[in-house]
Protein backbone atom coordinates (compact mmCIF):
# COMPACT_ATOMS: atom_id res chain seq x y z
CA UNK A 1 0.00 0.00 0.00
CA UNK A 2 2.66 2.34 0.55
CA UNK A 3 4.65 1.70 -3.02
CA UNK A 4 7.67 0.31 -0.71
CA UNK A 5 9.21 -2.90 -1.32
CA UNK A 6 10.46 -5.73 0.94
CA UNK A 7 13.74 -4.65 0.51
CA UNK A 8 13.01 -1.65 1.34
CA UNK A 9 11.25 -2.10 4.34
CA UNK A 10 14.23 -5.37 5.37
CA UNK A 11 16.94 -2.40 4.84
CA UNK A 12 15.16 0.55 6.94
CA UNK A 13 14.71 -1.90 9.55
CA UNK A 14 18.15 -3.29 9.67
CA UNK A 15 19.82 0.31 9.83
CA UNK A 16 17.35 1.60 12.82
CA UNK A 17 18.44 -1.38 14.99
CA UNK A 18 21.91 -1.36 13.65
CA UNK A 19 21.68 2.54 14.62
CA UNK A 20 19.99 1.46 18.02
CA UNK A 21 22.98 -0.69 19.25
CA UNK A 22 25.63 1.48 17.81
CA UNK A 23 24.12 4.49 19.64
CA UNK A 24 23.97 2.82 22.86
CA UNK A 25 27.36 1.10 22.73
CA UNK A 26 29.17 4.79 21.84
CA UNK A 27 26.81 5.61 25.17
CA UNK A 28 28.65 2.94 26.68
CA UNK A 29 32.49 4.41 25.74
CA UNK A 30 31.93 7.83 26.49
CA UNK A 31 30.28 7.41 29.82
CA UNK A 32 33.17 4.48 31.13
CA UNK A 33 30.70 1.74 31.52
CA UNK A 34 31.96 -1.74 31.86
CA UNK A 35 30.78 -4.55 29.87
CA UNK A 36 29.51 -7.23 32.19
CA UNK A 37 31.89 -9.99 32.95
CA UNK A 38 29.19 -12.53 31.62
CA UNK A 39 29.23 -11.02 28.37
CA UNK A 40 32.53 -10.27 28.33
CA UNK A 41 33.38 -13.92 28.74
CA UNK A 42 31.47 -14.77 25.55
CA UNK A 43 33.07 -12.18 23.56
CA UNK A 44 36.18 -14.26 24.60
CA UNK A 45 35.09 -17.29 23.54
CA UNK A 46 33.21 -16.33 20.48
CA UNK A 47 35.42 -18.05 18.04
CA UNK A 48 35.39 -21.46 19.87
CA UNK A 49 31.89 -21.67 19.92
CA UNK A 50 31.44 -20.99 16.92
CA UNK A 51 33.75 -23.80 15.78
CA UNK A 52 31.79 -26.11 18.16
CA UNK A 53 28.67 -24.80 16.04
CA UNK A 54 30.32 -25.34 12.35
CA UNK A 55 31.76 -29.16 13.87
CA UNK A 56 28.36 -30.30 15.02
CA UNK A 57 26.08 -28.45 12.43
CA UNK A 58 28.63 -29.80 9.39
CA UNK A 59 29.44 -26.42 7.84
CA UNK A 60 32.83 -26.21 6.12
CA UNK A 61 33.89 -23.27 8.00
CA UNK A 62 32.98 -20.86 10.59
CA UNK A 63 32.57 -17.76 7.66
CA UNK A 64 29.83 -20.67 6.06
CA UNK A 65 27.93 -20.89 9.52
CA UNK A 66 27.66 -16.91 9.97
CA UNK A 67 26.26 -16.42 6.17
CA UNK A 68 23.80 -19.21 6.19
CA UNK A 69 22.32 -17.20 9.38
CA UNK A 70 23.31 -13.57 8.32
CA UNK A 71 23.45 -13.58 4.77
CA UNK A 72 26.40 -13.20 1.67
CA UNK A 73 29.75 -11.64 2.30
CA UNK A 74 29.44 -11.81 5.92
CA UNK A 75 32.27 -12.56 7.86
CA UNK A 76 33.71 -13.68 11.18
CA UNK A 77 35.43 -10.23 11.29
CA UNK A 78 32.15 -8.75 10.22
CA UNK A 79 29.91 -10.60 13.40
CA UNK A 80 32.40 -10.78 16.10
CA UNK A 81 32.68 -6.76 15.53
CA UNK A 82 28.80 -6.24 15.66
CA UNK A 83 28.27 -8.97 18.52
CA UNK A 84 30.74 -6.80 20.52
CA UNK A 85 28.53 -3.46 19.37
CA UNK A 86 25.44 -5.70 20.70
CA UNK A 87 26.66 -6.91 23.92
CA UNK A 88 28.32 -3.30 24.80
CA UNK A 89 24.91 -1.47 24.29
CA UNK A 90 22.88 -4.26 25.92
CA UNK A 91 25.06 -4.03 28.78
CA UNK A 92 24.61 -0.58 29.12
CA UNK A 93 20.94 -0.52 28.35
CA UNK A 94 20.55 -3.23 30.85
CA UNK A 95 22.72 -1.37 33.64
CA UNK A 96 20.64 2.25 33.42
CA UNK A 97 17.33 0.03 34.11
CA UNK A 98 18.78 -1.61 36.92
CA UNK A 99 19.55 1.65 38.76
CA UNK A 100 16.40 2.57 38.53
CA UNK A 101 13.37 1.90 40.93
CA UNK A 102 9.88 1.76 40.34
CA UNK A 103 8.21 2.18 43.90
CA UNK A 104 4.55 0.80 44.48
CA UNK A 105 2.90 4.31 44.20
CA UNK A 106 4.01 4.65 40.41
CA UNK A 107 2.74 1.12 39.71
CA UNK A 108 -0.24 2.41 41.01
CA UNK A 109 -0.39 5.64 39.34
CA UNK A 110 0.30 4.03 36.09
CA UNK A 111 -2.21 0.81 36.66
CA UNK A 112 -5.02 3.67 37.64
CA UNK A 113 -3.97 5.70 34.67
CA UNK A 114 -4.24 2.66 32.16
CA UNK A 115 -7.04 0.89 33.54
CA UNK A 116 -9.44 0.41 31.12
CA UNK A 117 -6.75 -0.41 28.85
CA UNK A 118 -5.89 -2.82 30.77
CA UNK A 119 -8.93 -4.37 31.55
CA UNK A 120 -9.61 -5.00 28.28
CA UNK A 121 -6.67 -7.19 28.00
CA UNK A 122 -7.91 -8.71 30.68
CA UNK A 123 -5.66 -7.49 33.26
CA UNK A 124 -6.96 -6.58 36.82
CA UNK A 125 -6.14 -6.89 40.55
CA UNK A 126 -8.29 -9.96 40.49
CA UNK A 127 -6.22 -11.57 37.45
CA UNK A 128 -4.00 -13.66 39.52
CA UNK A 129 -0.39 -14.62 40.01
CA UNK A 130 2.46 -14.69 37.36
CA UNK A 131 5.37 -17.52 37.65
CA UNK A 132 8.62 -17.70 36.90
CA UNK A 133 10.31 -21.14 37.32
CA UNK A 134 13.88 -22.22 36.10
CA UNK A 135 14.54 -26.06 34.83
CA UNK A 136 16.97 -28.48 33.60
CA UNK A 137 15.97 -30.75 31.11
CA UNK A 138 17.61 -34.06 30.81
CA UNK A 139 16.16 -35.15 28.04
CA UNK A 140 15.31 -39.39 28.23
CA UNK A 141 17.71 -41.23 25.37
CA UNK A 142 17.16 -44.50 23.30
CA UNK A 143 13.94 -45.58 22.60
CA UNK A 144 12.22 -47.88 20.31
CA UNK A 145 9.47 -46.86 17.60
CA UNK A 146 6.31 -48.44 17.79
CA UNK A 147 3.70 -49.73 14.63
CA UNK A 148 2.23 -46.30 15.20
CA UNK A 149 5.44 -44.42 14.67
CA UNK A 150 5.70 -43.29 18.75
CA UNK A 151 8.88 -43.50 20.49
CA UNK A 152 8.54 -45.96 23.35
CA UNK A 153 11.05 -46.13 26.13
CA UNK A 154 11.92 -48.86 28.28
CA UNK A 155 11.96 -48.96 32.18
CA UNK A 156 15.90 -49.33 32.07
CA UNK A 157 15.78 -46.02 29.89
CA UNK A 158 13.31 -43.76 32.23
CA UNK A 159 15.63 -45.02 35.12
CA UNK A 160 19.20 -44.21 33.90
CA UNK A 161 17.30 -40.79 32.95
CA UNK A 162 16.55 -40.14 36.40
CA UNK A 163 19.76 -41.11 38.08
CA UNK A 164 21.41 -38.61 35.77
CA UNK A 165 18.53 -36.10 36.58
CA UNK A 166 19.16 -36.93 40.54
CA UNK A 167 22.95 -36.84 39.83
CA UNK A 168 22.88 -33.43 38.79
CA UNK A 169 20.32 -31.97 41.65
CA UNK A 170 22.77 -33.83 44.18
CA UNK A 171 25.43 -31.82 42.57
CA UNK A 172 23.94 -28.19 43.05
CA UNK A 173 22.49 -29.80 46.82
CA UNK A 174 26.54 -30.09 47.78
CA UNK A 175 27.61 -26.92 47.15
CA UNK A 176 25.78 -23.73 46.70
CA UNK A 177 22.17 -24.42 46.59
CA UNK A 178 21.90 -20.76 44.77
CA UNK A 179 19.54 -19.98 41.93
CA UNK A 180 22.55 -17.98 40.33
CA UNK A 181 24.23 -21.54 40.85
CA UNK A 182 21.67 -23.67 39.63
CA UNK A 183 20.89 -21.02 36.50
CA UNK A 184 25.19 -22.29 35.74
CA UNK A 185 24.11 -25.75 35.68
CA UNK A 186 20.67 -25.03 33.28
CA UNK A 187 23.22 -22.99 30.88
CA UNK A 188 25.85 -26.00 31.18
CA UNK A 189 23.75 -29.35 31.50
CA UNK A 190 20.12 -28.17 30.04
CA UNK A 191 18.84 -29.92 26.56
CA UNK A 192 16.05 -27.40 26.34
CA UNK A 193 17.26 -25.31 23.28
CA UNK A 194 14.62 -22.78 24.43
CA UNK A 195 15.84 -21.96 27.80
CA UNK A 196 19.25 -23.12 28.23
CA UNK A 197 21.32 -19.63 27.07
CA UNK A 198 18.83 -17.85 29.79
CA UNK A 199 20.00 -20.06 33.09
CA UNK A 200 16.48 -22.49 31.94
CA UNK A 201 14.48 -19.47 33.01
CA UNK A 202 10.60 -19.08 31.74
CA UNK A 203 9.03 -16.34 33.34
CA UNK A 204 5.10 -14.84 33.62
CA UNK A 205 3.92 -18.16 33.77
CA UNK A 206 0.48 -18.69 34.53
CA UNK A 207 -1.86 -21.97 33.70
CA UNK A 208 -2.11 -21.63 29.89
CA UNK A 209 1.46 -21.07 29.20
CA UNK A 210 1.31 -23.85 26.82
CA UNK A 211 3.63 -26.47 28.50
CA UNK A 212 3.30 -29.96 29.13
CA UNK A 213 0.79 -30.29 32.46
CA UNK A 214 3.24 -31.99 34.25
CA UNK A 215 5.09 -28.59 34.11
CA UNK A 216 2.06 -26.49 34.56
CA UNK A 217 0.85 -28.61 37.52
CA UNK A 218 4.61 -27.96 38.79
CA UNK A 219 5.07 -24.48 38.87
CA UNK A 220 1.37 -23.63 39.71
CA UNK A 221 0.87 -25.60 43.08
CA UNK A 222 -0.78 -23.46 45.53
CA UNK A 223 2.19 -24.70 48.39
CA UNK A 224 4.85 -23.86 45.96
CA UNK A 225 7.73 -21.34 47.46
CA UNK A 226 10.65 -19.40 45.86
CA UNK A 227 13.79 -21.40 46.35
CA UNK A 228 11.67 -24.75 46.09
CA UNK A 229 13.39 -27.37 44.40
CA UNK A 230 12.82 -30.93 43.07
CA UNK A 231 12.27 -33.24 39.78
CA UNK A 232 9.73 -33.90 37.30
CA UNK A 233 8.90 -36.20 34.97
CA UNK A 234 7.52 -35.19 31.58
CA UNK A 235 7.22 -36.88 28.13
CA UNK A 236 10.50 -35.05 27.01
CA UNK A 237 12.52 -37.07 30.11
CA UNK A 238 13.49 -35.66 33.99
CA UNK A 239 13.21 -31.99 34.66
CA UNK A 240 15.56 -30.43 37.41
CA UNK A 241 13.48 -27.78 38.67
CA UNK A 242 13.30 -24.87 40.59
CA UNK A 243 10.85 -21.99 41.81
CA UNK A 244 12.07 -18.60 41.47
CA UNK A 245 8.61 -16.61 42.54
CA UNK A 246 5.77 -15.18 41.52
CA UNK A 247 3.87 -11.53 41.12
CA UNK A 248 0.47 -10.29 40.74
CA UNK A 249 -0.20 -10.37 36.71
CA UNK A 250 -1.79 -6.42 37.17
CA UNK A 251 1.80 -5.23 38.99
CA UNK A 252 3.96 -7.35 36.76
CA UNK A 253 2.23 -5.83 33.58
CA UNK A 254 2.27 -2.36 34.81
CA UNK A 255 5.97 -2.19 36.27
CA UNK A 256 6.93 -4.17 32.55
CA UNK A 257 4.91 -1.44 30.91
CA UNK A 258 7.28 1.23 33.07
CA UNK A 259 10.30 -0.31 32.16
CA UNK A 260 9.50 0.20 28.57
CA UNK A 261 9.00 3.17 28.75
CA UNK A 262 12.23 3.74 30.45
CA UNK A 263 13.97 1.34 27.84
CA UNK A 264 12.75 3.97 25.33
CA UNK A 265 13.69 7.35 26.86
CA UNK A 266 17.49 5.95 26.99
CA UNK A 267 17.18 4.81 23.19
CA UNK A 268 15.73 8.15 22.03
CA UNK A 269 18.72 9.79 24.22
CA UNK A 270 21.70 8.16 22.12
CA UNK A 271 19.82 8.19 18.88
CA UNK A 272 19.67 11.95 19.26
CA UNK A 273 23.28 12.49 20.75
CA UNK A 274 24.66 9.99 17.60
CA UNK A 275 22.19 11.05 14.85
CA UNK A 276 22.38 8.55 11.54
CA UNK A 277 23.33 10.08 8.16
CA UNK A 278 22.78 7.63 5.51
CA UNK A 279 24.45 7.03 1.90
CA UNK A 280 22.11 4.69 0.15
CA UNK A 281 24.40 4.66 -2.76
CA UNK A 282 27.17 2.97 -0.53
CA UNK A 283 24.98 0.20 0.59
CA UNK A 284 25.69 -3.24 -0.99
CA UNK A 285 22.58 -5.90 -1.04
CA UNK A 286 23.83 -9.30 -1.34
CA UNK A 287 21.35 -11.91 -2.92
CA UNK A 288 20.58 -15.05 -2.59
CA UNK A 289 19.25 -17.74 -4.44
CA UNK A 290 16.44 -19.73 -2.27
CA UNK A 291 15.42 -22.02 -5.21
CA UNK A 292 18.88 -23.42 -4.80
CA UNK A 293 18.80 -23.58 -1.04
């Protein structure tokens, strides 16, 4: 409708967040903030696990991997410099929300202020309790395939599953029970693709998250108490969990709503102090062929 093309719209898009991160990270360098040591460490190790990614995935080199993902003519030069742009602006972006609070009368304010809004969605005072819950999955192995096509596992299987499950829990029991300890062992052990690179965190969980109701059942126990621990069995194999709390849905949404807003003010603040001058006749498109892919 507006005469634009894909291309068009791919490119604009690409430069604002390009132009987003780069703001931030030049934030970053001229106000002396530090790059968290997290982050820093995967900077470090960038290359490596990347090679583990090209050896398990079968690509013939790392510079393959990256433009299968990123596109032609992209290089290992060309994402380890923009990862570090990333991380350094994330980093900060993350730091000036943590320093700031967001007291109970400005939750209020803001869940007055938005309230039909927000009952619309469905959001209210009454609405209930929001969880977040950290897990490890060790995921059950072997397995025969039935006349239906199912995968059927043997005792012998679910068993050696759980020792391995109980082996790990054992482990984090014997030293520091911590959550920052047990999210280590979720980004270390963990088979859940979808969780493991966030210490197995899921968080605003309530009972039509769309897991398995094992899980649900789990995390949504009336009893159930941040720091509570223990293991679960679900069709995927033995879940290592653990409880990290819960929140009213109306003050979760409304201090999430806040931050936003926040997130936004400090965006529009480098954008303006690094403004974006742009020579379209300097920008090479690569193209690729998808009937050949």
């Amino acid at each position: 409708d507006t005469g634009a093309t894909w291309q068009h719209y791919f490119l604009e898009n690409a430069i604002k967040n390009w132009h987003g991160y780069q703001a931030l990270a030049l934030m970053a360098r001229d106000e002396g903030a530090q790059l968290e040591e997290e982050l820093q460490s995967e900077l470090n190790n960038l290359r490596n696990t990347l090679t583990q990614s090209v050896i398990e995935a079968g690509y013939s080199g790392i510079d393959a991997l990256i433009q299968a993902d990123m596109g032609p003519g992209c290089t290992y030069e060309d994402y380890e410099k923009y990862t570090q742009i990333y991380y350094t602006g994330h980093s900060y972006l993350t730091q000036q929300l943590e320093a700031m609070e967001y007291p109970s009368t400005d939750i209020e304010a803001y869940y007055n202020a938005h309230i039909q809004e927000l009952n619309r969605e469905g959001i209210s005072k009454e609405s209930g309790n929001l969880m977040d819950v950290r897990h490890i999955l060790i995921a059950v192995e072997g397995g025969t395939e039935d006349e239906d096509g199912d995968t059927i596992y043997s005792q012998e299987e679910w068993d050696a599953c759980k020792a391995e499950a109980q082996a790990l829990l054992d482990q984090w029991l014997a030293g520091e029970a911590t959550e920052e300890r047990f999210a280590q062992f979720a980004a270390e052990y963990s088979e859940d693709a979808g969780s493991n690179t966030n210490g197995g965190l899921y968080t605003s969980l309530d009972e039509e998250s769309g897991f398995v109701p094992e899980f649900i059942e789990w995390y949504m126990d009336e009893t159930r108490q941040p720091g509570d621990y223990g293991l679960l069995q679900t069709d995927y194999g033995y879940h290592v969990m653990y409880f990290s709390g819960s929140e009213a849905q109306w003050l979760r949404t409304c201090r999430e709503a806040l931050v936003k807003e926040d997130t936004q003010v400090i965006l529009n603040r480098a954008l303006e102090r690094y403004p974006l001058e742009i020579d379209y006749q300097k920008i090479a498109l690569g193209a690729v062929n998808l009937g050949a892919m």
